[in-house]
Protein backbone atom coordinates (compact mmCIF):
# COMPACT_ATOMS: atom_id res chain seq x y z
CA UNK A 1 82.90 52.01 59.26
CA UNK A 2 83.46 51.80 55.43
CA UNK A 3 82.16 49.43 53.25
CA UNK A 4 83.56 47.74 50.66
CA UNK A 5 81.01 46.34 47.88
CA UNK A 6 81.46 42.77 47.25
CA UNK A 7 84.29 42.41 50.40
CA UNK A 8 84.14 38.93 51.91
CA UNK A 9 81.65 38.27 54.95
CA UNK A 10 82.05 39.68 58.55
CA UNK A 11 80.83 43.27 57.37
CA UNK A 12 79.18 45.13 60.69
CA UNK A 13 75.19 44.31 60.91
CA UNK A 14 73.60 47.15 58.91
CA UNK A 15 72.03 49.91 61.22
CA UNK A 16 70.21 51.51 58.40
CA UNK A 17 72.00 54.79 58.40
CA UNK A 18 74.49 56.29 55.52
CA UNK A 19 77.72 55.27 55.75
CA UNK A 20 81.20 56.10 53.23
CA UNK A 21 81.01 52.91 50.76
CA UNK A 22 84.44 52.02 48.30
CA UNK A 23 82.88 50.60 45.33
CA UNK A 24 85.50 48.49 42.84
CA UNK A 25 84.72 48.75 39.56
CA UNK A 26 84.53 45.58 37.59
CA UNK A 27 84.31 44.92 33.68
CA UNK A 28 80.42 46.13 33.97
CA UNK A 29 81.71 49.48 35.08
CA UNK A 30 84.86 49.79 32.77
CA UNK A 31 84.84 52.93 30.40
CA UNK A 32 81.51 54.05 31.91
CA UNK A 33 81.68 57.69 33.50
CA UNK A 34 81.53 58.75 36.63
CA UNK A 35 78.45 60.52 37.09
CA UNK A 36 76.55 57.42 34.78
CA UNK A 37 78.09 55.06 37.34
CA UNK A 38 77.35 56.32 40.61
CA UNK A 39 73.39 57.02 39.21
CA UNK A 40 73.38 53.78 38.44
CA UNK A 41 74.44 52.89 41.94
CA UNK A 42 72.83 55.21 43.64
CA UNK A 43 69.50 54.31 43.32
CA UNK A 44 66.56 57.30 44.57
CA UNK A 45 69.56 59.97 44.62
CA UNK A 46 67.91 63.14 42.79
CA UNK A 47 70.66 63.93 39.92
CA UNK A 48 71.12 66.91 41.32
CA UNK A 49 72.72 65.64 44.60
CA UNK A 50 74.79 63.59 42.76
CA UNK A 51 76.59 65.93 40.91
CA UNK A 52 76.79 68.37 43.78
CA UNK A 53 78.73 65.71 45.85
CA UNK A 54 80.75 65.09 42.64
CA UNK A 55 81.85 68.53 42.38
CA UNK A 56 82.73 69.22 46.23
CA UNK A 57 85.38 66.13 46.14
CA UNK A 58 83.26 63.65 48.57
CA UNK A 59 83.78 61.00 45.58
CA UNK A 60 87.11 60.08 45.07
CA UNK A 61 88.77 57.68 42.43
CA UNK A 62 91.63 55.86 43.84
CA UNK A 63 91.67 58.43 46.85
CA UNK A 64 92.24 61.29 43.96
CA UNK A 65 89.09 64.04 42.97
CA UNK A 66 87.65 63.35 39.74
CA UNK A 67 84.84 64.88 37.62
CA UNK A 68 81.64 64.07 36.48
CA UNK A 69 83.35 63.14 33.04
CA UNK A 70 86.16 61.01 34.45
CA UNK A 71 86.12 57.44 32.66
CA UNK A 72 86.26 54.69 35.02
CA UNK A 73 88.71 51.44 34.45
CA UNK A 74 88.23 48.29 35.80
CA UNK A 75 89.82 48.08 39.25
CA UNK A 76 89.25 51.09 39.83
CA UNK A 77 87.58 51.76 42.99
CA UNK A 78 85.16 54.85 43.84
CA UNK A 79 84.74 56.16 47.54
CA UNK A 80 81.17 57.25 47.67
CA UNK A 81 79.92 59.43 50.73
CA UNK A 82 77.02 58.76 53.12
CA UNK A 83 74.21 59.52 51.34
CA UNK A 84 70.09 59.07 52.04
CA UNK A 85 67.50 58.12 49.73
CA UNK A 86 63.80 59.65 50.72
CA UNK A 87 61.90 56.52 52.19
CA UNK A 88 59.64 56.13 48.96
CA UNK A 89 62.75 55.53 47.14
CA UNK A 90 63.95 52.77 49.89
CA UNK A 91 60.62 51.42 49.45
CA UNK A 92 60.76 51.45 45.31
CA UNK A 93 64.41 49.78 45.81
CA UNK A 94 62.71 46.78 47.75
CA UNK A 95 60.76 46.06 45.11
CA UNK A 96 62.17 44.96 41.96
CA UNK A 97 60.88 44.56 38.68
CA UNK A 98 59.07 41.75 37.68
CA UNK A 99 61.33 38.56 36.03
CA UNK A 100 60.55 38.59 31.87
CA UNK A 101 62.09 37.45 29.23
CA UNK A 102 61.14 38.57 25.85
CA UNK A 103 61.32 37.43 22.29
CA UNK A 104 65.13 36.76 20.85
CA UNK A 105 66.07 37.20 17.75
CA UNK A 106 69.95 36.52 17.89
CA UNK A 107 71.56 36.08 21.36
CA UNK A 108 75.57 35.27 21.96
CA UNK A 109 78.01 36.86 24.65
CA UNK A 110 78.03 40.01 23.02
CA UNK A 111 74.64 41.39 22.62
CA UNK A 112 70.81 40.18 22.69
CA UNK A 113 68.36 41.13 20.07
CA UNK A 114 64.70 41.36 21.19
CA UNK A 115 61.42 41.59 19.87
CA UNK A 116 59.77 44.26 22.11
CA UNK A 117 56.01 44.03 22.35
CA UNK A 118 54.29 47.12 21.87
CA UNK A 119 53.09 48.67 25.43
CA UNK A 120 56.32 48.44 27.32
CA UNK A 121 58.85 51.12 27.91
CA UNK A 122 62.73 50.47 27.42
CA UNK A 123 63.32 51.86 30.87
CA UNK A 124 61.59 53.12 34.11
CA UNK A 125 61.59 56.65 34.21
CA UNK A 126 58.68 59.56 33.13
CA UNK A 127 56.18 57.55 35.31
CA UNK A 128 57.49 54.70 34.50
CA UNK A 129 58.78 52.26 37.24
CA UNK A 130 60.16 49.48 34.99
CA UNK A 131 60.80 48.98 31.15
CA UNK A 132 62.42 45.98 29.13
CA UNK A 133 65.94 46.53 30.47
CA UNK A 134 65.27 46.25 34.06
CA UNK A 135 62.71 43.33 34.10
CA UNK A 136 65.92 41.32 31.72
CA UNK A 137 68.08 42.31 34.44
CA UNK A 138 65.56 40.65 36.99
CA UNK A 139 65.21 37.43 34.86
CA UNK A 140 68.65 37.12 34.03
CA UNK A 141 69.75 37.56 37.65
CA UNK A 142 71.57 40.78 36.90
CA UNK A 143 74.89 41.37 39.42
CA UNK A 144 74.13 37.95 40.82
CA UNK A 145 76.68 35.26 41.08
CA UNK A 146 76.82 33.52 38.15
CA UNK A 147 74.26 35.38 36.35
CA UNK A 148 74.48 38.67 33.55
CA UNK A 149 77.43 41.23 34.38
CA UNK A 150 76.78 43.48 32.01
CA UNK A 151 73.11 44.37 30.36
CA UNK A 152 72.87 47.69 29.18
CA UNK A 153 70.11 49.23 26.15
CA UNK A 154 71.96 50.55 22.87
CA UNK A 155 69.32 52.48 21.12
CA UNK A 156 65.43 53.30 22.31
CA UNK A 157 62.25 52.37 21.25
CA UNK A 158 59.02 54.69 21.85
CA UNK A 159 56.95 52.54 24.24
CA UNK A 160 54.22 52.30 22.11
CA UNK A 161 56.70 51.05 19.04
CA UNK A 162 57.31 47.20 19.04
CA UNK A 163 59.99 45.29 16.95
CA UNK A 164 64.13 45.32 17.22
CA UNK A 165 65.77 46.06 20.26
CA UNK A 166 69.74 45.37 21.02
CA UNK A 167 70.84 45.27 24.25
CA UNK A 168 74.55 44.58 24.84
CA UNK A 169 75.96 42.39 27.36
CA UNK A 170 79.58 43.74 27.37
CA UNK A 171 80.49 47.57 27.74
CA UNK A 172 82.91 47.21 24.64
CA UNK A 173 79.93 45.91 22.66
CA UNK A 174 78.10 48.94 24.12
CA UNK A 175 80.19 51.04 23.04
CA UNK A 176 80.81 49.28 19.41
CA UNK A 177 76.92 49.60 18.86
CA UNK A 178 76.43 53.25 19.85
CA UNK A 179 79.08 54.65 17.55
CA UNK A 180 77.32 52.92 14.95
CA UNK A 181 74.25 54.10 15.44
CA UNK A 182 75.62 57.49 16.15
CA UNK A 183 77.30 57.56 12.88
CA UNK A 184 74.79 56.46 10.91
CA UNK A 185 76.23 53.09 10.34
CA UNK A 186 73.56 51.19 11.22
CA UNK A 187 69.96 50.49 8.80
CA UNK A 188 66.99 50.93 10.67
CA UNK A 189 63.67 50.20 8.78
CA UNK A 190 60.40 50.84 10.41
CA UNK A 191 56.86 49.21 8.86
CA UNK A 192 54.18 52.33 9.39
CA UNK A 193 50.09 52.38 8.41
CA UNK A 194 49.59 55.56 7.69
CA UNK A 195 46.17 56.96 6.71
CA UNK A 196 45.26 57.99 2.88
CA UNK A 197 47.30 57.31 0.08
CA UNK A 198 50.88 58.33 0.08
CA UNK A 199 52.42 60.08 -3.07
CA UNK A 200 54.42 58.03 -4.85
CA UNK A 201 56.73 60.87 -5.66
CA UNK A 202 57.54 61.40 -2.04
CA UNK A 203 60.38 59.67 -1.03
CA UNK A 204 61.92 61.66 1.12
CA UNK A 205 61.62 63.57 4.27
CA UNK A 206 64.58 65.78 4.71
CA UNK A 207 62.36 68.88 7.76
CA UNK A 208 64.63 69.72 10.99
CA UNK A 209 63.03 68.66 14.35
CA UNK A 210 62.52 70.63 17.75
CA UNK A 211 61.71 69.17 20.82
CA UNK A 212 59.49 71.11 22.98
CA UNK A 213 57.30 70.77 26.44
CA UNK A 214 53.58 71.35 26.62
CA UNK A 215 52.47 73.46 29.19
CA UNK A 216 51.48 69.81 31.26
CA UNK A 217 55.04 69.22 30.91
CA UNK A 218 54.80 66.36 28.12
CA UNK A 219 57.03 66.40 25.92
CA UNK A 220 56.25 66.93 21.79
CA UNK A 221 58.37 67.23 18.80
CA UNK A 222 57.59 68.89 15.42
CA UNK A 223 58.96 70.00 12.36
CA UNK A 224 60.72 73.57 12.00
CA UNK A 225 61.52 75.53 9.11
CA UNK A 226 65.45 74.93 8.18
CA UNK A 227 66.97 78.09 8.84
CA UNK A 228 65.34 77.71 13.07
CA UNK A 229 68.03 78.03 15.46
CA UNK A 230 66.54 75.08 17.64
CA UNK A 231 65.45 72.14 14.84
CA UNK A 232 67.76 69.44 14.51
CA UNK A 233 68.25 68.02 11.16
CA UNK A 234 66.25 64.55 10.41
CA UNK A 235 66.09 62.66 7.00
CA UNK A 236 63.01 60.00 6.84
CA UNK A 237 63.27 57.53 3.62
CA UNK A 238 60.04 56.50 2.31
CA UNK A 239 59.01 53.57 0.14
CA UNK A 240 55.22 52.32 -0.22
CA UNK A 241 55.23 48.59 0.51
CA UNK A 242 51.19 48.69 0.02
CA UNK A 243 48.33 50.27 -0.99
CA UNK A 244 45.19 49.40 1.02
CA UNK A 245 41.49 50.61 1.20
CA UNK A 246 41.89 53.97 3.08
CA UNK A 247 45.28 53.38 4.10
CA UNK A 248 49.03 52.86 2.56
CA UNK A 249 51.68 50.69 4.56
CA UNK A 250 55.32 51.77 4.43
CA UNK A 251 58.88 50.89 4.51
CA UNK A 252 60.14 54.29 6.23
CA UNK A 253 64.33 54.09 7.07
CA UNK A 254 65.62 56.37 9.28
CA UNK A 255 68.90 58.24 8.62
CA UNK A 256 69.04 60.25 11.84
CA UNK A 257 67.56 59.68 14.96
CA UNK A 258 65.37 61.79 15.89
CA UNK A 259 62.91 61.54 19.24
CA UNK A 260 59.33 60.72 17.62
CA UNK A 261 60.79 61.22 14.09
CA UNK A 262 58.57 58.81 11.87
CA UNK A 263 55.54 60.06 13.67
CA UNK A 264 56.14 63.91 13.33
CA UNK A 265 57.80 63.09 9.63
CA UNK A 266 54.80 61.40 8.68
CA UNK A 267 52.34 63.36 10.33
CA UNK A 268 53.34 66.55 8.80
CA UNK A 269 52.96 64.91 5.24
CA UNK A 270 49.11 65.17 5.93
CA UNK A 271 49.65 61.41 6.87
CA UNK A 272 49.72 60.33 10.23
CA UNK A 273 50.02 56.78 11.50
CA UNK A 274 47.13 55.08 12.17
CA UNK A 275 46.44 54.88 16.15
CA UNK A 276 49.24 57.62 17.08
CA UNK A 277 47.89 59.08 20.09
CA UNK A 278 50.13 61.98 20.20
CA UNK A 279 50.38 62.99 16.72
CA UNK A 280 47.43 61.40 15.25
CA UNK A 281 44.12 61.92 13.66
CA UNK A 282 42.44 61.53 17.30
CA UNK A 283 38.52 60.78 16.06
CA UNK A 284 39.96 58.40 13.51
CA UNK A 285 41.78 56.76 16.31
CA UNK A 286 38.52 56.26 18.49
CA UNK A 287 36.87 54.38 14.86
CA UNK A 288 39.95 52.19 14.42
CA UNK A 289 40.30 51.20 17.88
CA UNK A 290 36.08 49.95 17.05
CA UNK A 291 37.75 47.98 13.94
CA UNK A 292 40.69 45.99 16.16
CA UNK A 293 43.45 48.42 16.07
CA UNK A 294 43.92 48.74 20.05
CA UNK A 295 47.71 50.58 19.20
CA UNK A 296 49.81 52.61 17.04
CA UNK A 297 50.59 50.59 13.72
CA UNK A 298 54.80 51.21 14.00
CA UNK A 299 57.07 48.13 13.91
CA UNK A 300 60.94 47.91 14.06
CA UNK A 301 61.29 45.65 11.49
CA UNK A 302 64.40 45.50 10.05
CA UNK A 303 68.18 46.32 11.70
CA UNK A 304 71.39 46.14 9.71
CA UNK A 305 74.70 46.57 11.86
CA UNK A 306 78.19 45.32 11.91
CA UNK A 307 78.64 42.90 14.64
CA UNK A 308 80.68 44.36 17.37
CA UNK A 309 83.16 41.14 17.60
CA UNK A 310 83.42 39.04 14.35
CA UNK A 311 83.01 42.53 11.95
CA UNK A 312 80.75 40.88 9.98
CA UNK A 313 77.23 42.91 8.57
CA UNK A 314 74.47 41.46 10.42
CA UNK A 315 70.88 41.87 9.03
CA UNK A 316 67.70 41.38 11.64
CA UNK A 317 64.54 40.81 10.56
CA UNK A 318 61.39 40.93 13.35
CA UNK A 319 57.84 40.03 11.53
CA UNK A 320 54.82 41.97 11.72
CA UNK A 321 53.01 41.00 15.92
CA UNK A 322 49.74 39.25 14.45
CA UNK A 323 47.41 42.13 15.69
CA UNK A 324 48.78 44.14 13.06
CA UNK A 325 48.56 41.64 10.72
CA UNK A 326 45.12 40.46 11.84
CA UNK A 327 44.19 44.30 11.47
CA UNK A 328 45.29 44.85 7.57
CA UNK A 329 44.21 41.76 6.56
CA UNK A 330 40.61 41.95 7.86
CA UNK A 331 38.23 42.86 4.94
């Protein structure tokens, strides 16, 4: 018998086994695409399924065939065939992410600005069962009655990286946010200890990026002489905020956004960040982790954007966490 998500009560017991389901999209779903919409509601469906039962015609919009790309309106309403999820996936479904709220810097109907501590990813995924978003989700009642609609990440942080975060609580804010930050409309300024002291004279960092896998399958990123076919353009800003013993703490702004750009940007300088563990100086690592530096010394610090409802330029500002500042203060 079908289903219908959200129908009133009186819905057949449920037997356990795949059945069709007609999903109605609501303002959450609006403008999202197909194929993002039905991974987000399909839950332990390998990607690949999910496109393959895009492309045969078993999902319909409005009883019509649709591709992957097709962009979803509210009312909508999505007829999704019997599918099965392998029983570790049921199982990881029963389990939800833990409740947590995190540090807010500016919160209204539009969008949420956290503080990320260092140590927690953005999202599950890569061996990762939960990040930031879905643990909000869980503590603001996400798709519950009365609680969040809509809560959906903007831009990424590396999990190690703490500071500035925007999640957006409506799709058209979503949307807003990205294009800003896709076209470079946005200020991001990082806070970086990097080991040895900077040159003055070098301000910026304009080296095209690849992205690669190691033979474990991790993935790495360096810099690639301009004329590669693979690098991707990336221009790091520099500016020395201070000069310590052994060590020189920057203001680095990033005009692209590159994966692991500060870190490779900075690395290949001949100055890596103190406590990178991917692209640093790995013995100094072991020493500073002896002196109190337990993590990699890279802070979101500052975000400038145009607010997605009033217009108006909005400037974020997330202070140093106080074991970084414990660390560059200690004699």
């Amino acid at each position: 018998m079908n289903r219908i998500i959200g129908a009133p009560s009186g819905l057949p017991p449920d037997t356990g086994k795949p059945e069709v389901r007609r999903i109605a999209v609501d303002e959450g779903g609006a403008g999202q695409r197909l194929d993002n919409f039905l991974l987000r509601h399909l839950k332990g469906v390998p990607k690949t399924h999910v496109y393959r039962i895009i492309r045969s015609g078993e999902v319909r919009v409005n009883k019509a065939r649709a591709g992957a790309d097709t962009r979803l309106a509210e009312g909508d309403v999505v007829r999704v065939p019997p599918v099965r999820t392998s029983d570790a996936a049921a199982r990881k479904a029963e389990r939800p992410a833990p409740a947590r709220e995190f540090p807010v810097l500016l919160e209204d109907e539009h969008l949420i600005a956290l503080d990320k501590p260092a140590g927690v990813a953005v999202h599950g995924g890569s061996g990762v069962s939960f990040g930031v978003i879905e643990q909000l989700r869980q503590a603001r009642q996400y798709g519950e009655a009365g609680g969040a609609r809509f809560l959906e990440l903007v831009h990424r942080l590396d999990r190690e990286t703490s500071g500035i975060l925007l999640v957006a609580r409506k799709r058209s804010a979503l949307k807003t946010l990205q294009d800003q930050f896709r076209e470079r409309e946005t200020g991001k300024t990082y806070l970086a200890l990097v080991l040895g002291d900077w040159p003055e004279r070098l301000k910026v960092i304009d080296a095209p990026l690849h992205k690669y896998l190691q033979a474990d399958g991790e993935r790495r990123v360096k810099v690639v002489g301009k004329d590669d076919a693979d690098g991707q353009r990336a221009i790091t800003l520099v500016k020395v905020r201070e000069r310590l013993p052994g060590f020189t703490l920057l203001e680095v702004t990033i005009k692209t956004g590159r994966t692991h750009q500060i870190r490779v940007h900075l690395a290949a300088q001949g100055h890596p960040i103190a406590g990178d563990d991917k692209y640093g100086d790995f013995e100094r690592n072991k020493a500073l982790q002896k002196q109190g530096l337990k993590r990699m010394f890279l802070h979101a610090w500052r975000l400038q954007f145009t607010h997605p409802a009033s217009g108006e330029r909005a400037e974020l500002l997330a202070p140093l966490p106080p074991e970084l500042t414990s660390f560059i203060n200690t004699p």
